[in-house]
Protein backbone atom coordinates (compact mmCIF):
# COMPACT_ATOMS: atom_id res chain seq x y z
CA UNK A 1 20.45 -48.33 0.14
CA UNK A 2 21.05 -48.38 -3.66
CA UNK A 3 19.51 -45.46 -5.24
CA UNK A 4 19.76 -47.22 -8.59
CA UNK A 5 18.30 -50.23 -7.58
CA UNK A 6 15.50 -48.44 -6.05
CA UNK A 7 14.93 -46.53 -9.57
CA UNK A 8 15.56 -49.64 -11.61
CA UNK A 9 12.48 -51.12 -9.61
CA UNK A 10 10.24 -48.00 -9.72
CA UNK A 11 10.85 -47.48 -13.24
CA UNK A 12 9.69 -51.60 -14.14
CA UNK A 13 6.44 -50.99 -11.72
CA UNK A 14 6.03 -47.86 -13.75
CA UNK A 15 6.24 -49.59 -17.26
CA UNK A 16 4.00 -52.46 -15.99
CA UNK A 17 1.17 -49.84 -14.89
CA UNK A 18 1.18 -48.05 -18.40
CA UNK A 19 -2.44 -47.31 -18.55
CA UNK A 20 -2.23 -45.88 -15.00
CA UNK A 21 1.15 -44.11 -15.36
CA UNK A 22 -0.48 -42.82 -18.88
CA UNK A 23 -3.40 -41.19 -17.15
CA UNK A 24 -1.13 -38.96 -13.95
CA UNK A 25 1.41 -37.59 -17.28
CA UNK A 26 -1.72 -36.43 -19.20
CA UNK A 27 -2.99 -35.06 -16.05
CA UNK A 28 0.29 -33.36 -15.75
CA UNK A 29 -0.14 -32.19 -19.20
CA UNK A 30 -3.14 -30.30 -19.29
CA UNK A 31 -1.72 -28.31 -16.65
CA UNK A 32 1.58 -27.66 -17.96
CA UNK A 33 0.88 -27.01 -21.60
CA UNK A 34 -1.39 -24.49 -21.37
CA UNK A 35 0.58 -22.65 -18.94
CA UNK A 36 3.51 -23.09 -21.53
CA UNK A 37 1.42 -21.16 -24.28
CA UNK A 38 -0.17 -18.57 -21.64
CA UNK A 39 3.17 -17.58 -20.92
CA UNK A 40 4.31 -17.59 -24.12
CA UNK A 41 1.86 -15.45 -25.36
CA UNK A 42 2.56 -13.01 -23.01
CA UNK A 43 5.93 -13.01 -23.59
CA UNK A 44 5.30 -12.66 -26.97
CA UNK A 45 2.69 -9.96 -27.53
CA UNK A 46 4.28 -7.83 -24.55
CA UNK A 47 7.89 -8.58 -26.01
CA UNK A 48 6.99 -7.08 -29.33
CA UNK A 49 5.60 -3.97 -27.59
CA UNK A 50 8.38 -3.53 -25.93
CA UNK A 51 10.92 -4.15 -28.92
CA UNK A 52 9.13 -1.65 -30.88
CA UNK A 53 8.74 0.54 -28.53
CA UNK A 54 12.57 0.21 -27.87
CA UNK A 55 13.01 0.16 -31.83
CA UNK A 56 10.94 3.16 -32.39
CA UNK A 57 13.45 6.53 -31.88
CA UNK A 58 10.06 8.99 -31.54
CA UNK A 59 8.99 6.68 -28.66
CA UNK A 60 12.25 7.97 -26.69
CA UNK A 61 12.03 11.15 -28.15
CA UNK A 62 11.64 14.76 -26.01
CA UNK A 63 10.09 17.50 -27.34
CA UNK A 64 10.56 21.17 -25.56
CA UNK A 65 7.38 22.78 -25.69
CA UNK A 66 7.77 25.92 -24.18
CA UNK A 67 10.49 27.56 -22.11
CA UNK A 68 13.99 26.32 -23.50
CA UNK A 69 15.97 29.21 -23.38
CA UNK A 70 19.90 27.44 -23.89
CA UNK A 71 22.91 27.79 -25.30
CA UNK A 72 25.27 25.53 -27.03
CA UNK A 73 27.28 24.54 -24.40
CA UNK A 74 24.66 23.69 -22.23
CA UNK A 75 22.90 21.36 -24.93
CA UNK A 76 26.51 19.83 -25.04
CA UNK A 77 26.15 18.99 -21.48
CA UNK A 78 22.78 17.70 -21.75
CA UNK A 79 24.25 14.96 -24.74
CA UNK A 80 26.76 13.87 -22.37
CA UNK A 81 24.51 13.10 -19.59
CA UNK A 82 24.25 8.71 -18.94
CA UNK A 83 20.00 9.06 -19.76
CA UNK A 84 20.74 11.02 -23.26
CA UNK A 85 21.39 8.99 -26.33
CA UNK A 86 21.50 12.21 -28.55
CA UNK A 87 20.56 16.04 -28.19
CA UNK A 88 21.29 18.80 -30.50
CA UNK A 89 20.08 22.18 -30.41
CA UNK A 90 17.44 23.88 -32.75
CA UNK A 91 16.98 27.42 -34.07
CA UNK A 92 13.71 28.83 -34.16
CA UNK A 93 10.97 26.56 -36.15
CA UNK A 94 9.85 29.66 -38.41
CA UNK A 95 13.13 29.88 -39.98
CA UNK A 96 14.58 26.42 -40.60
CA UNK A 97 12.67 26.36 -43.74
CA UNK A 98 13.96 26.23 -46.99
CA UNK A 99 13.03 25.89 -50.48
CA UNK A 100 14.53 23.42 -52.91
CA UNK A 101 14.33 21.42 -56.03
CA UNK A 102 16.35 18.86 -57.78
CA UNK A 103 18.91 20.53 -60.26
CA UNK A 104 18.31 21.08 -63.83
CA UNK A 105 14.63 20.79 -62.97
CA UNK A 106 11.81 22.88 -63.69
CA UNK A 107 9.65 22.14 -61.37
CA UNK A 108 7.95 23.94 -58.92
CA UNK A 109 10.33 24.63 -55.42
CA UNK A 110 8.75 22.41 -52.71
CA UNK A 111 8.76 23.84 -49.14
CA UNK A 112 10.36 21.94 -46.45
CA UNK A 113 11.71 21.63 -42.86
CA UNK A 114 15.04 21.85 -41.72
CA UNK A 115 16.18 19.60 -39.47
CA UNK A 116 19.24 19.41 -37.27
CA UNK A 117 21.28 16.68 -37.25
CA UNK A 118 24.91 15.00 -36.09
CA UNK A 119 26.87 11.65 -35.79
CA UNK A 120 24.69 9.52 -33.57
CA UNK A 121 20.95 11.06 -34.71
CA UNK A 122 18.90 7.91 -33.87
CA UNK A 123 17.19 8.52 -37.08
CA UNK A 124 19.90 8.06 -39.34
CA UNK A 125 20.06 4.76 -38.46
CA UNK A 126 23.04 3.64 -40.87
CA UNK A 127 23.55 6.31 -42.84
CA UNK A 128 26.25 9.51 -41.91
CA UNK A 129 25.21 12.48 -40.66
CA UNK A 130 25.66 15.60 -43.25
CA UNK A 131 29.28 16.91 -42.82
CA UNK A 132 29.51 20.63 -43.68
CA UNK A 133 26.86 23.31 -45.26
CA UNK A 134 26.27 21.40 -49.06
CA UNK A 135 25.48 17.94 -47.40
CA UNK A 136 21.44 16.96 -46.77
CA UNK A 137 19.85 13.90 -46.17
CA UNK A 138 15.87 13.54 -47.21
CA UNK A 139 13.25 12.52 -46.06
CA UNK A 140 11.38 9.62 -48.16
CA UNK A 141 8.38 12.12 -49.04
CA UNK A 142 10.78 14.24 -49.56
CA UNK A 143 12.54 12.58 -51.56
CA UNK A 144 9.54 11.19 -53.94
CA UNK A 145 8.34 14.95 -54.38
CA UNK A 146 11.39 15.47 -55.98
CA UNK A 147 12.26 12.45 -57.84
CA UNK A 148 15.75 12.68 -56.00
CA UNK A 149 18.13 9.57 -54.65
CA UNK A 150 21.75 9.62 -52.56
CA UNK A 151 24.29 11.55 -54.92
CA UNK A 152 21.81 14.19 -56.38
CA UNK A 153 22.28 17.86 -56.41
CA UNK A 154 19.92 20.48 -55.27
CA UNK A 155 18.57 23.74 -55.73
CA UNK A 156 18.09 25.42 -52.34
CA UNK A 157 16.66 28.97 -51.84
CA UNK A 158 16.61 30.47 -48.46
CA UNK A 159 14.16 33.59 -48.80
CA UNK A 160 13.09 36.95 -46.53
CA UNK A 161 10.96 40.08 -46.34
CA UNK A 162 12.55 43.12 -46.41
CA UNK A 163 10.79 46.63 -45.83
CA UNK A 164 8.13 44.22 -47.40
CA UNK A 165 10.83 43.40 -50.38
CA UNK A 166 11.25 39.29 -51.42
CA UNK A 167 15.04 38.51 -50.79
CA UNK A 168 16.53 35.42 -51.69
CA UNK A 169 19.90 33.32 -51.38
CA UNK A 170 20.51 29.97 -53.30
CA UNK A 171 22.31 27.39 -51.92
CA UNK A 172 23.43 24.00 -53.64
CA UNK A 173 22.83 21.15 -51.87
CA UNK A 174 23.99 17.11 -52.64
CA UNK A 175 21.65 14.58 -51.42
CA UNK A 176 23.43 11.95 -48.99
CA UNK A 177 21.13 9.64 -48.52
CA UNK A 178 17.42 8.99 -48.16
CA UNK A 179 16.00 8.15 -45.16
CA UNK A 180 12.97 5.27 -44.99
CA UNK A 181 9.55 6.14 -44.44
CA UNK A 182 9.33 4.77 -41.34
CA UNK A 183 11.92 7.03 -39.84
CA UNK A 184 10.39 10.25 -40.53
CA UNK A 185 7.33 9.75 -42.23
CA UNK A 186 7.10 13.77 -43.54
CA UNK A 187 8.99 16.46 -45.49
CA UNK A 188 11.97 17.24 -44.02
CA UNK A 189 15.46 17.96 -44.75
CA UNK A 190 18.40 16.89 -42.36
CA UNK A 191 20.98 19.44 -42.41
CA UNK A 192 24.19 20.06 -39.86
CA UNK A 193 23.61 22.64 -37.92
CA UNK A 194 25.31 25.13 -39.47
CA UNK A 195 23.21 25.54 -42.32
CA UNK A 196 20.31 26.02 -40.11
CA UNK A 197 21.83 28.64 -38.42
CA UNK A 198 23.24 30.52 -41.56
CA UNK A 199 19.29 30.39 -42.56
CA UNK A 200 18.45 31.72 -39.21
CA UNK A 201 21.26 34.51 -38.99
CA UNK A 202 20.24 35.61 -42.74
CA UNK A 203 16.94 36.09 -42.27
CA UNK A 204 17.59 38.53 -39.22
CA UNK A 205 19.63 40.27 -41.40
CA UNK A 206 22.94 39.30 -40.11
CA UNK A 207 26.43 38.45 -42.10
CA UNK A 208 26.96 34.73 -42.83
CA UNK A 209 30.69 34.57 -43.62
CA UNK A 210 30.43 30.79 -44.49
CA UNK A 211 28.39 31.38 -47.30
CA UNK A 212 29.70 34.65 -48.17
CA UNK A 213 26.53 36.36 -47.38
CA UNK A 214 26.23 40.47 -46.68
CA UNK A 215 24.69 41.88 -43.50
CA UNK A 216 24.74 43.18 -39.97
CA UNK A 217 27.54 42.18 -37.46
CA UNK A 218 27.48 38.08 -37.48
CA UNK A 219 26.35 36.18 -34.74
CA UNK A 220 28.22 35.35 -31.60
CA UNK A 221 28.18 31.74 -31.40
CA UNK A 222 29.51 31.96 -27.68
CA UNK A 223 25.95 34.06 -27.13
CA UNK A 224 23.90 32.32 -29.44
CA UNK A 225 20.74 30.96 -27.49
CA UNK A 226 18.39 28.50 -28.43
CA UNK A 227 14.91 28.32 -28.39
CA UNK A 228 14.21 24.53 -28.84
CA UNK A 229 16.27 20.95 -29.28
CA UNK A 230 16.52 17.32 -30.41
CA UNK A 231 16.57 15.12 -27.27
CA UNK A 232 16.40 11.49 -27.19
CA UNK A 233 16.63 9.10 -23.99
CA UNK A 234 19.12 6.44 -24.03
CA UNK A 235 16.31 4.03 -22.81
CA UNK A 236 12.79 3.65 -22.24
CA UNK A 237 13.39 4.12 -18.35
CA UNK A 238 15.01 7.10 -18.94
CA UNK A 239 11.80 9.17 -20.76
CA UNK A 240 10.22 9.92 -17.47
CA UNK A 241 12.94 10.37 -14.96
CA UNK A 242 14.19 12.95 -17.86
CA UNK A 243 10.40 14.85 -18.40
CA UNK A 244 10.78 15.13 -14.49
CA UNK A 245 14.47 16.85 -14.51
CA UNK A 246 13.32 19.56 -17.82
CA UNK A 247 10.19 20.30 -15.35
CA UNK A 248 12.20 21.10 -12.28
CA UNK A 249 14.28 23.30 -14.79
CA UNK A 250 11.10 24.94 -15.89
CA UNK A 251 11.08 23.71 -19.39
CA UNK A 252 7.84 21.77 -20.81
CA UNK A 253 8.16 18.79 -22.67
CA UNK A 254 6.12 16.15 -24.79
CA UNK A 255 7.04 12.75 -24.00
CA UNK A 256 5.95 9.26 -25.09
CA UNK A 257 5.72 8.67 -21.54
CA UNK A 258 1.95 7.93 -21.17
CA UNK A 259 2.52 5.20 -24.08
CA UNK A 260 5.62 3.39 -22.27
CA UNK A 261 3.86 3.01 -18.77
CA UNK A 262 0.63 1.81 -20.59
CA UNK A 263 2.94 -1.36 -22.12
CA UNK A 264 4.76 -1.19 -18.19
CA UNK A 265 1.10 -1.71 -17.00
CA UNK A 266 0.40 -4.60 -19.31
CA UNK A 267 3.27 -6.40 -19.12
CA UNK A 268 2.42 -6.35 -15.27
CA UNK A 269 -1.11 -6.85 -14.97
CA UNK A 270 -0.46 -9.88 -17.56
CA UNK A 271 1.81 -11.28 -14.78
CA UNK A 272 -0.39 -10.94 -12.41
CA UNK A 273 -2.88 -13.18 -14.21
CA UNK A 274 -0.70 -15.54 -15.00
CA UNK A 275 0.25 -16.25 -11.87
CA UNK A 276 -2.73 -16.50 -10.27
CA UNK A 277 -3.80 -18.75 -13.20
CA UNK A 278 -0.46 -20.77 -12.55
CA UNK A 279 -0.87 -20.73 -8.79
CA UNK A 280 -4.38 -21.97 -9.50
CA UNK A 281 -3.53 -25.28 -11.58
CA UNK A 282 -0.07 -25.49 -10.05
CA UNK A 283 -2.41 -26.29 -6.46
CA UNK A 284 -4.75 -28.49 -8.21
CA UNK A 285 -1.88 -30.48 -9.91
CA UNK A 286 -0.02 -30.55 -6.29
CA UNK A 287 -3.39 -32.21 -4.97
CA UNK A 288 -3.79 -34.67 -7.95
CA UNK A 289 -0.34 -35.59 -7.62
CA UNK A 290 -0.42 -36.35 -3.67
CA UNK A 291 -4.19 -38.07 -4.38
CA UNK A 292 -2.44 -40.86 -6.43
CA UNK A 293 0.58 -41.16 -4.80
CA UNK A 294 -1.58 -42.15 -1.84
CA UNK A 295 -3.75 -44.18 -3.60
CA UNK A 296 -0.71 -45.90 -5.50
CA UNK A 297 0.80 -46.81 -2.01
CA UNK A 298 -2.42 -47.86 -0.76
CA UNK A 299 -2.82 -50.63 -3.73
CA UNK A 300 1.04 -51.72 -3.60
CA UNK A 301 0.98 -52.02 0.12
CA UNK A 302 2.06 -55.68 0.10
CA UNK A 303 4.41 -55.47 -2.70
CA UNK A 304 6.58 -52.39 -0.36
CA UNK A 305 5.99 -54.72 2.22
CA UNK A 306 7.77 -57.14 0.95
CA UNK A 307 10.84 -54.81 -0.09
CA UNK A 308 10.59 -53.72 3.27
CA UNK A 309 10.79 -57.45 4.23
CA UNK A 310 13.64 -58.15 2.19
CA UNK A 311 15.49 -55.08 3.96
CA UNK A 312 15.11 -51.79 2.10
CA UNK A 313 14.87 -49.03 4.82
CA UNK A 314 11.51 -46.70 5.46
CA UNK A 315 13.24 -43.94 3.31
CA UNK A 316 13.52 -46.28 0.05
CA UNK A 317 10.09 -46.75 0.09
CA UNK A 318 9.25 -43.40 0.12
CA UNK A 319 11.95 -42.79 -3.02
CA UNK A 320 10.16 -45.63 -5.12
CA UNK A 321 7.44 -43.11 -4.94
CA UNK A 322 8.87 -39.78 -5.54
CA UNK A 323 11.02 -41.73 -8.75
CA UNK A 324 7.38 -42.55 -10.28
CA UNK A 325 6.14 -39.28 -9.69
CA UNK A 326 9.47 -37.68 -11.15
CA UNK A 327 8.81 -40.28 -14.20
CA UNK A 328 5.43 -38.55 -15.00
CA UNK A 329 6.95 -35.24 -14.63
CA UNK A 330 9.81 -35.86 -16.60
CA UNK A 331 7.63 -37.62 -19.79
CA UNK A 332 4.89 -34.57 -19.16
CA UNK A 333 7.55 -32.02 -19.74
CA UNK A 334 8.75 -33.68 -22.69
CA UNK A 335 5.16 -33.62 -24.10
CA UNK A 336 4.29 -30.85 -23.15
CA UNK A 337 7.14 -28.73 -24.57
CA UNK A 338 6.10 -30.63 -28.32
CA UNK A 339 2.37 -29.50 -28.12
CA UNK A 340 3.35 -25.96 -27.01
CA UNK A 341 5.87 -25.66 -29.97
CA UNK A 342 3.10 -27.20 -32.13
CA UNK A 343 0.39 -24.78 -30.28
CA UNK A 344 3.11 -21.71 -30.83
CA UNK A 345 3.76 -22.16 -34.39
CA UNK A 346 0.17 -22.06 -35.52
CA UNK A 347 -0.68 -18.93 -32.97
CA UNK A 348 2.44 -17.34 -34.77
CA UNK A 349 1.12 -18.20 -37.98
CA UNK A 350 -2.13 -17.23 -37.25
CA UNK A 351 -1.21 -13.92 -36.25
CA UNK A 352 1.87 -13.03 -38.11
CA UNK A 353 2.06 -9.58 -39.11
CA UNK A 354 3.39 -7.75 -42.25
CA UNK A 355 6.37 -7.45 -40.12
CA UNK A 356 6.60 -11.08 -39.05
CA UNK A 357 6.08 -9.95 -35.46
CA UNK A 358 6.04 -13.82 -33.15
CA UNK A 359 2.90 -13.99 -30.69
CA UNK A 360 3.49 -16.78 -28.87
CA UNK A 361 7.58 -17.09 -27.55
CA UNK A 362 9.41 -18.84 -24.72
CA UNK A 363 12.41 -18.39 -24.31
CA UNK A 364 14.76 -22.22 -23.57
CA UNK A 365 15.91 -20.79 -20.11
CA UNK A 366 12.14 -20.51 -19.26
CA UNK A 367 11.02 -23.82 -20.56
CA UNK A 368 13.77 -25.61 -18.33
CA UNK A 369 12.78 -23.26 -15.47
CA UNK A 370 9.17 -24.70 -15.74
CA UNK A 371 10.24 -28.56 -16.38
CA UNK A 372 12.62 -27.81 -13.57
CA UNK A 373 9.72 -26.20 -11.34
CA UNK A 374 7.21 -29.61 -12.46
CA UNK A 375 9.79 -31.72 -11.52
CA UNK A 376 10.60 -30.08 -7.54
CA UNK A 377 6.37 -29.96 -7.36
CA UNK A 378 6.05 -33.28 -8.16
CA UNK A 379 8.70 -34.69 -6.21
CA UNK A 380 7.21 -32.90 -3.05
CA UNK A 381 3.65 -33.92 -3.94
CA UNK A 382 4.73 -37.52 -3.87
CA UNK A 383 6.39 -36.49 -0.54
CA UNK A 384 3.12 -35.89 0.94
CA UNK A 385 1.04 -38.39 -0.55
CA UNK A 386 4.03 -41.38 0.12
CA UNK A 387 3.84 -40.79 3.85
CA UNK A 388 2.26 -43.77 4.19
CA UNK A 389 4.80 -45.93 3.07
CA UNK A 390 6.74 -44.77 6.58
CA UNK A 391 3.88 -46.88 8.19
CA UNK A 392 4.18 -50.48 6.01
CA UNK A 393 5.60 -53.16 8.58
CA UNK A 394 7.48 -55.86 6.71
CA UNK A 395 5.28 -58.34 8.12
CA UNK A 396 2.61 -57.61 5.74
CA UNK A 397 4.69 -58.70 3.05
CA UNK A 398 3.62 -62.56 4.47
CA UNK A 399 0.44 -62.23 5.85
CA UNK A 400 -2.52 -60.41 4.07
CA UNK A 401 -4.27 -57.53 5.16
């Protein structure tokens, strides 16, 4: 048996029964396209969940509530763990505060937030983390309150009551770099650690050598214990398992966790509707497909007969089918892959965002998996509609029926 010669002659049939080979790859159409743009659309709208959640550093952020009682060294071993993508510990809230404005200015001194940072903060993004006790980075309100930009100098003032007397040291600060809005989106200043502690140790009334600064004995940095720190998980995974471990330690934390397993729960109860909307039309195309490969062989009857007369085997007969079915499925693919482009560009241009976020996209390894997938279920449908053929004698090929 030539397998060629068999295709050659399915492939003429098929070309001389345009109108009816027309009709089974539309039918084939209207059940693939639409399942091309479902899926799309779901990957699409849950992909860009995902990616911002993924994008978004607060989303993998943990935040110690109440409890944390730590030291350096075990915030050290915390940042080396495989779920932690950055930690850093933080003195206590009330006194990483600091006043500041830009020099040479006038203005009034705007109150802000200290915050700790070090190489790898997630919300640096690109730019370095401060190196030393005159380095800051701002925040972009920050920033705009005080008409400063990356290379300007500040006046800091780091004040305290004593025996109900105003104290006050001044510090001078240079402006690193700003950060964008969308990274912190209120006052703060990013500061090494070290300056936040020297703010911390000076209002207790302790010495702060580094800056030259009078007082009691100077803290122990091997005793040193922290009340709070800056945690972020390496992945969205991570979040939970993490809330989990800080809550057998008996520490509370916030987490974004709620948020993540909402877009989990989407992403899978969007599967599950697909596929039962696939499974659906996939079944219905299945019958179709079988239907008129039955009804095909029933009208060429005599026509197989007579290849069977001329001496093509049983199995030939059935492969003329399954090559016309695989004809359809190949051409319905095709056209189906240029109306769901068509279909996906004016969804994504319909709902583009101010961030040019794509609703509808499928990715090429899942269109081929789907042509792929039409292909095997057509191939099989025509199976079970050609079994017919295995009962054409080849004397009906001279006699009618």
């Amino acid at each position: 048996m030539r397998t060629s010669l068999i295709g050659r002659l399915a492939w003429q049939d098929y070309r001389d029964e345009w109108r009816l080979s027309a009709c089974a790859v539309l039918a084939l159409v209207a059940v693939l396209a639409p399942l091309l743009v479902l899926f799309g659309l779901k990957g699409g709208l849950v992909g860009n969940l995902t990616t911002q959640l993924e994008r978004s550093p607060q989303t993998r952020e943990i935040v110690p509530l109440a409890g944390a009682r730590l030291s350096g060294e075990q915030v050290d071993r915390l940042a080396m763990r495989g779920d932690v993508a950055f930690a850093v510990p933080r003195t206590r809230q009330i006194a990483a505060t600091l006043e500041l404005r830009k020099t040479g200015s006038e203005a009034l001194l705007n109150t802000a937030e200290m915050i700790p940072t070090a190489p790898g903060d997630p919300l640096l993004g690109e730019a370095q983390a401060p190196a030393g006790l005159g380095s800051v980075i701002l925040s972009h309100t920050l920033a705009a309150k005080l008409g400063a930009q990356a290379g300007d100098h500040l006046e800091a003032s780091i004040g305290r009551q004593v025996a109900g007397q105003p104290q006050a040291r001044q510090v001078p600060l240079q402006v690193s770099a700003v950060l964008p809005i969308e990274a912190f989106a209120r006052d703060g200043v990013f500061a090494s650690l070290s300056l936040l502690e020297a703010a911390e140790d000076y209002r207790d009334g302790r010495a702060v050598p580094s800056l030259g600064w009078p007082g009691a004995e100077p803290a122990n940095p091997a005793t040193r214990v922290y009340p709070a720190f800056r945690l972020y998980a390496r992945g969205l995974d991570d979040v939970e398992p993490l809330r989990q471990w800080f809550a057998s330690q008996g520490i509370t934390v916030a987490t974004q966790a709620e948020s993540i397993a909402q877009v989990r729960s989407l992403s899978h109860n969007l599967s599950v509707v697909f596929w039962i909307i696939a499974s659906l039309a996939l079944g219905g195309a299945f019958a179709a497909i079988g239907a008129g490969t039955l009804a095909a062989v029933e009208r060429k009857r005599k026509p197989l007969a007579v290849l069977r007369l001329m001496g093509f085997p049983l199995a030939a007969l059935l492969l003329f089918v399954q090559f016309q079915a695989l004809y359809s499925a190949a051409l319905a693919s095709l056209l189906s892959g240029v109306l769901y482009l068509l279909a996906s560009r004016w969804l994504n241009e319909l709902f583009a965002g101010e961030r040019g976020d794509t609703a509808c996209y499928l990715a090429a390894g899942h269109y081929l998996l789907a042509c792929l997938a039409t292909l095997a279920l057509s191939g099989l449908a025509a199976t079970a509609g050609g079994w017919r053929t295995t009962r054409i004698e080849p004397a009906e090929g001279i006699r009618d029926v």
